[in-house]
Every structure is written in structure tokens, then in C-alpha cells.
Protein backbone atom coordinates (compact mmCIF):
# COMPACT_ATOMS: atom_id res chain seq x y z
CA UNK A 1 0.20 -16.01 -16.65
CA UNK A 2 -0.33 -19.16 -14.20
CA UNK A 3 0.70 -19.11 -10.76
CA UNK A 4 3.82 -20.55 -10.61
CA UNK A 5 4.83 -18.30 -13.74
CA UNK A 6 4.16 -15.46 -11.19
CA UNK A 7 5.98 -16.93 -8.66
CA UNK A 8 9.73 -17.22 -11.33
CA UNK A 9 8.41 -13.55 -12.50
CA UNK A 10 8.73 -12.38 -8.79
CA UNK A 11 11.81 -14.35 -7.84
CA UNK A 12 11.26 -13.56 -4.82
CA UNK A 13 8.96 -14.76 -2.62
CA UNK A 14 8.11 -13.10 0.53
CA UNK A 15 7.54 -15.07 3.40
CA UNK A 16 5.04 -13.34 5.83
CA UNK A 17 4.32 -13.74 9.46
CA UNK A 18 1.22 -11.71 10.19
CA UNK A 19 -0.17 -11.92 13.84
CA UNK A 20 -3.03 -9.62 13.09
CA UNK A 21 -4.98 -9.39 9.89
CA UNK A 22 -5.23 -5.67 9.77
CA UNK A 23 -1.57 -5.69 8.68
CA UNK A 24 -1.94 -7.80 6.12
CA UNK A 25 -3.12 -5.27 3.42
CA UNK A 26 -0.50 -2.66 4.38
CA UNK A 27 1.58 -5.28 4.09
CA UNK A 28 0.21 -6.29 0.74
CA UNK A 29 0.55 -2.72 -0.72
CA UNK A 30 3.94 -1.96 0.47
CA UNK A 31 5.26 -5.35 -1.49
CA UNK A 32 3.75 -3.88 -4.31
CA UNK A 33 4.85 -0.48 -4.30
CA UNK A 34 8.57 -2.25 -4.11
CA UNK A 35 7.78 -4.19 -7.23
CA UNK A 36 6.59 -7.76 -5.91
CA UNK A 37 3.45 -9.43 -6.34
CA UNK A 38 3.27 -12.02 -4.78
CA UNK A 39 3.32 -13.38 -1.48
CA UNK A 40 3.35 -16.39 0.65
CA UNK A 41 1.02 -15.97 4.53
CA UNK A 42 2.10 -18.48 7.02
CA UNK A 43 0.38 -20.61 8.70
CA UNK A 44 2.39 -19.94 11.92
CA UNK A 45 0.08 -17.75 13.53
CA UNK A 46 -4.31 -17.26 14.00
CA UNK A 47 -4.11 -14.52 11.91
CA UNK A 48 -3.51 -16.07 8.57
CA UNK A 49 -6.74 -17.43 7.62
CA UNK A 50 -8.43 -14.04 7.95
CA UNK A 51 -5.27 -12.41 6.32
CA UNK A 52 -5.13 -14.28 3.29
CA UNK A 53 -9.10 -13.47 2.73
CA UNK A 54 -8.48 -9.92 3.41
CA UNK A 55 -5.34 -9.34 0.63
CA UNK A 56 -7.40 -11.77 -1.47
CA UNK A 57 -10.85 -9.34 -1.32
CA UNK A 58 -9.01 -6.27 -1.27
CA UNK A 59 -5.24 -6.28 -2.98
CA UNK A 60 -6.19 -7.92 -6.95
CA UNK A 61 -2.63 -7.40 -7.84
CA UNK A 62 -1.39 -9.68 -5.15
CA UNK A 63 -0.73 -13.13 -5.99
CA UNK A 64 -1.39 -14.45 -2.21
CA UNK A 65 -0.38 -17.91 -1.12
CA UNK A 66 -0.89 -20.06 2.06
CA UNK A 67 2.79 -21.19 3.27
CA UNK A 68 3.82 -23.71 6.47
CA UNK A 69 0.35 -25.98 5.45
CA UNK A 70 0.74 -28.82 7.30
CA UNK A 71 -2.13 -30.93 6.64
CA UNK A 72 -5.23 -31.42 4.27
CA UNK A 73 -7.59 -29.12 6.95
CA UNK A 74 -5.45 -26.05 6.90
CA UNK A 75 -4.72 -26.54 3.03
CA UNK A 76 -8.87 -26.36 2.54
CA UNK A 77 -9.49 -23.85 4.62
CA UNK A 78 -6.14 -21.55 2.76
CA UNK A 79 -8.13 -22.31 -0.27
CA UNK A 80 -11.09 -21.26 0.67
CA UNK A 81 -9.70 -17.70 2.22
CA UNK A 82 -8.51 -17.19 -1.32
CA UNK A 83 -5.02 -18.77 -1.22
CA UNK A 84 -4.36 -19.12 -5.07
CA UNK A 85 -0.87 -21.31 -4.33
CA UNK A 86 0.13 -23.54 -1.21
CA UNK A 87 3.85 -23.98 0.30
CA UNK A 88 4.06 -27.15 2.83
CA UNK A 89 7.91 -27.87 4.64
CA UNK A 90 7.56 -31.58 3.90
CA UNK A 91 5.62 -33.71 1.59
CA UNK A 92 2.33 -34.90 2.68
CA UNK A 93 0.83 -36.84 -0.41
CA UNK A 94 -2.59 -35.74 0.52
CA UNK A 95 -2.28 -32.00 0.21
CA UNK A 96 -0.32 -32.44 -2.78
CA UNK A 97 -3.53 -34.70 -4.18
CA UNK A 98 -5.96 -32.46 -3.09
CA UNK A 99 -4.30 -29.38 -5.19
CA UNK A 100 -3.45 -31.24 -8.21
CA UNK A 101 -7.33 -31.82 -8.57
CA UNK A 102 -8.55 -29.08 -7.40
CA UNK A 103 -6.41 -26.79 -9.78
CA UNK A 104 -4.39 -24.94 -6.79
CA UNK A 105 -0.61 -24.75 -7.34
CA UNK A 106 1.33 -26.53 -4.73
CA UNK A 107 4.74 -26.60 -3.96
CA UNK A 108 5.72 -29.30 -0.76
CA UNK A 109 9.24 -29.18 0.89
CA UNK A 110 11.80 -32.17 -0.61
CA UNK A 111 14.93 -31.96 0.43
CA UNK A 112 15.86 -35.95 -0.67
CA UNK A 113 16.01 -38.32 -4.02
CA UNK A 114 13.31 -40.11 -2.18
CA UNK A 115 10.72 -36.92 -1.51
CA UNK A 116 11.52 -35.21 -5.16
CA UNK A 117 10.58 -39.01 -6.94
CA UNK A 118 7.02 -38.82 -5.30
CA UNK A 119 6.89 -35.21 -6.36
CA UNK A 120 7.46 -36.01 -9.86
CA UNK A 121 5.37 -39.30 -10.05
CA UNK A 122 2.78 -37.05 -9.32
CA UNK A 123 3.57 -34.58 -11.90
CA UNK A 124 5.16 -31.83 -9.95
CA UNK A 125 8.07 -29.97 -11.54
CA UNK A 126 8.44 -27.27 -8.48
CA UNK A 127 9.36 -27.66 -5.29
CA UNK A 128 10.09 -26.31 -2.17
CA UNK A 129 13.99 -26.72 -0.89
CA UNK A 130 14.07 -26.52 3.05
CA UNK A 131 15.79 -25.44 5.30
CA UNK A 132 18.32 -24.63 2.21
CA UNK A 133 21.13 -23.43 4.19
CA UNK A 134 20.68 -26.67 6.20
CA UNK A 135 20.53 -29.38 3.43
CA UNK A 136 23.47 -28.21 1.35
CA UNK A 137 22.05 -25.06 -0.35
CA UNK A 138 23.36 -24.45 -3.54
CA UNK A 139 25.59 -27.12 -4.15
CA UNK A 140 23.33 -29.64 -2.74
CA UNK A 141 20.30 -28.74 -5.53
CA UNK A 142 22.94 -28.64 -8.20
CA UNK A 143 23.60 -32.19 -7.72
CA UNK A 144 20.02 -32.90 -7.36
CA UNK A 145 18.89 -31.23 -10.33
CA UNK A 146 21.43 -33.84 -12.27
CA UNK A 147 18.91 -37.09 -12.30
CA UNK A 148 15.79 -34.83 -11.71
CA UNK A 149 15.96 -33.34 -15.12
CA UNK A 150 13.41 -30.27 -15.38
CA UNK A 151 12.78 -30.22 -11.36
CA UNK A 152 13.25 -26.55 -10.06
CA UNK A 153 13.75 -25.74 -6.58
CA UNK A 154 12.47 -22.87 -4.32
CA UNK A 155 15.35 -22.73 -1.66
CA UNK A 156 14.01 -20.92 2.06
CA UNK A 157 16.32 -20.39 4.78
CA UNK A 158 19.63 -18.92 4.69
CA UNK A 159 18.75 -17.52 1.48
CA UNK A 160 19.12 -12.98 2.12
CA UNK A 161 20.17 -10.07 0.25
CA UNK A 162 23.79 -10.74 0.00
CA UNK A 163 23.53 -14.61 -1.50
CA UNK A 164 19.98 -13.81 -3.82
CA UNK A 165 21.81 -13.15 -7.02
CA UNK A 166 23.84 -16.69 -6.88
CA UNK A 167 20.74 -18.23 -6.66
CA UNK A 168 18.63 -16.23 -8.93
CA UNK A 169 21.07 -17.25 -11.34
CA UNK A 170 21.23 -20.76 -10.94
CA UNK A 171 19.53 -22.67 -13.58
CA UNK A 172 17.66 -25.11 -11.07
CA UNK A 173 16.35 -22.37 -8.96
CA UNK A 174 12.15 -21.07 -9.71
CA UNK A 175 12.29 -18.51 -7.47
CA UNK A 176 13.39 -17.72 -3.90
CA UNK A 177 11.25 -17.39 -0.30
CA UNK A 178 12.67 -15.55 2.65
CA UNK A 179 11.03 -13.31 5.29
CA UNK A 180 13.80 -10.90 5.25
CA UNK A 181 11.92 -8.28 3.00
CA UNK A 182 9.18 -8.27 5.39
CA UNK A 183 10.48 -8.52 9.10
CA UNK A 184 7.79 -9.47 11.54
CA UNK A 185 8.71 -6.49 13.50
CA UNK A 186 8.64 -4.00 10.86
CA UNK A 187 4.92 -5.48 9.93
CA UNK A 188 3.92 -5.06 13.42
CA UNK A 189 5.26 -1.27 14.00
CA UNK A 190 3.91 -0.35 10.85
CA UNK A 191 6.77 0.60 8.74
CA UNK A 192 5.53 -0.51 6.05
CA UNK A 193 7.82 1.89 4.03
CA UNK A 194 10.78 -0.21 4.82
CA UNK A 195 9.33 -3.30 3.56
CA UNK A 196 9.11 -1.18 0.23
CA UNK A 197 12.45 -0.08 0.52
CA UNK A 198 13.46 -3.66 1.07
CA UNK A 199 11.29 -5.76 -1.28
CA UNK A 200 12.61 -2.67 -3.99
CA UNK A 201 16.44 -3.87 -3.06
CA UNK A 202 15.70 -7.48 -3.62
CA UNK A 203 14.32 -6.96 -6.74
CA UNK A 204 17.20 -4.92 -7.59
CA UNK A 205 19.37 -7.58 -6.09
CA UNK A 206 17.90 -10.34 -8.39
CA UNK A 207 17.38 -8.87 -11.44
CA UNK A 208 19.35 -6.18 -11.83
């Protein structure tokens, strides 16, 4: 299955903040034990580079991603830690490039007609939608998805256990991201049980 097969399989996405690396396989394992398999590290923090390596060495079933890449360096160095897919919040032509040769599965923030055309001139059929609950959410990638035939969207922000299903079920929608299944204070006092319970609930919430 390729990546961003994985990535609809999941439908959801987990954002994660990790500001130390030893959390990061806990982290890893408790998203698996509640039934996702993948998962997207930020960028936000020092910690990432080292966290991505250690869920890629240690965690096979993990799908693990570098999200919030910003620029060509950090996009390299994600790769090389083991990041098998890259989220960016805008477009930067560039990164995109760099994947698309290099075999990585990339999916840049477009939120306009304008940032989804150079997507799909150069051959992209995924992107990222954000901040969803800021650009229109739903209704706003509906009307998008009219003259971007086959474009799917992968709405973060605003997007939580209450709304998932109505987007899960859209027909323009790959999958979902949202940190909400793994709080950055749950991750850092080790409750790693409740990011089970919660990753378990989204699933649940999605799928059914």
C-alpha cells in the first residue's frame, strides 16, 4: 500500500508535538494500540528530528511523517531521519520538487485556486487544507473540489471529535490531521493510555 493510501486508510492523522524524543515511541505505540498507524512529527520543536529517527528505527508499523516543513533544509534532513511523507502549511515549490523526485510523498498547504493549480501542474492530487476552520472548512473545499476535479484535501484545524464524521464523509476529503488524539500534555505526563483511548474514539468516530 503507498503512503498516501495509508494516510485515507488511517483517516486520521495525528498531529504530534514532541519536545523530547524519548516520548516519541510511547507515543508511537499507544497510536497503535488505538488502531492508527500513522503519524505526522512536527517540526515545531528540537525534538523532532531525533523523534522521527527513533519511531522510524524502532516502531515498523508506524507510518511516520515530518509535518510544519518549512523549507528544502528541514524537508532533507525529515527524510533522512526516516520521514516516509512530508506536510508543509504553504506551498514552497522547492520542497514539493525535491519529493516528487526523490519518491517521498508530499502534501503542501493550499488553501486558494491559485496554490491548488501549481499543485496539480506538478502532479499532486493531495493536499493539505489549512487552517480549515479558518478558510471556510467544509463548504469552502466543496466548492473547490468543483474545477479541481480529483484534488482531495486534508483539512487541519478546527477539525475534532465532534465534526470528524462530516468530514470523513465528504467525498473531497483524503484524510484528516488534528493533534487532539495526542495532546501535548498528555505526551509529556506520560499517559500514554489516553492517547489510546482517544486515537480508539476517533477511529470509532470516523469509521464506525
Amino acid at each position: 500500500m503507498d503512503v498516501l493510501a495509508r494516510l485515507a486508510g488511517a483517516g486520521v492523522v495525528p498531529v504530534v508535538v514532541l519536545d523530547n524524543a524519548a516520548d516519541a515511541v510511547p507515543t508511537a505505540k499507544a497510536m497503535l494500540d488505538g488502531g492508527i498507524d500513522v503519524m505526522e512529527i512536527t517540526f515545531r520543536t528540537a525534538a523532532a528530528p531525533d523523534s522521527i529517527k527513533a519511531v522510524a528505527d524502532n516502531c515498523p508499523d508506524m507510518l511516520v511523517g515530518a509535518g510544519t516543513i518549512l523549507n528544502l533544509e528541514q524537508c532533507k534532513l525529515a527524510v533522512q531521519m526516516g520521514a516516509k511523507f512530508i506536510v508543509s502549511p504553504g506551498f514552497d515549490a522547492q520542497v514539493v520538487g525535491w519529493c516528487i523526485e526523490n519518491g517521498i510523498a508530499v502534501t503542501p498547504g493550499c488553501v486558494t485556486p491559485t496554490e491548488i493549480t501549481a499543485a496539480v501542474n506538478m502532479g499532486l492530487k493531495v493536499v493539505k487544507f489549512f487552517p480549515a476552520n479558518v478558510y471556510g472548512g467544509l463548504n469552502a473545499m466543496k466548492n473547490l473540489s468543483a474545477p479541481f476535479v480529483g484534488v482531495k484535501f486534508m483539512p487541519t484545524g478546527g477539525v475534532n471529535a465532534g465534526n470528524l464524521r462530516e468530514y470523513i464523509d465528504a467525498p473531497f476529503i483524503h484524510a484528516v490531521g488534528g493533534s487532539w488524539v495526542c495532546p501535548k500534555a498528555d505526551i509529556a505526563a506520560g499517559n500514554f493510555e489516553k492517547i489510546t483511548q482517544l486515537c480508539a474514539e476517533a477511529r470509532q468516530a470516523a469509521f464506525g
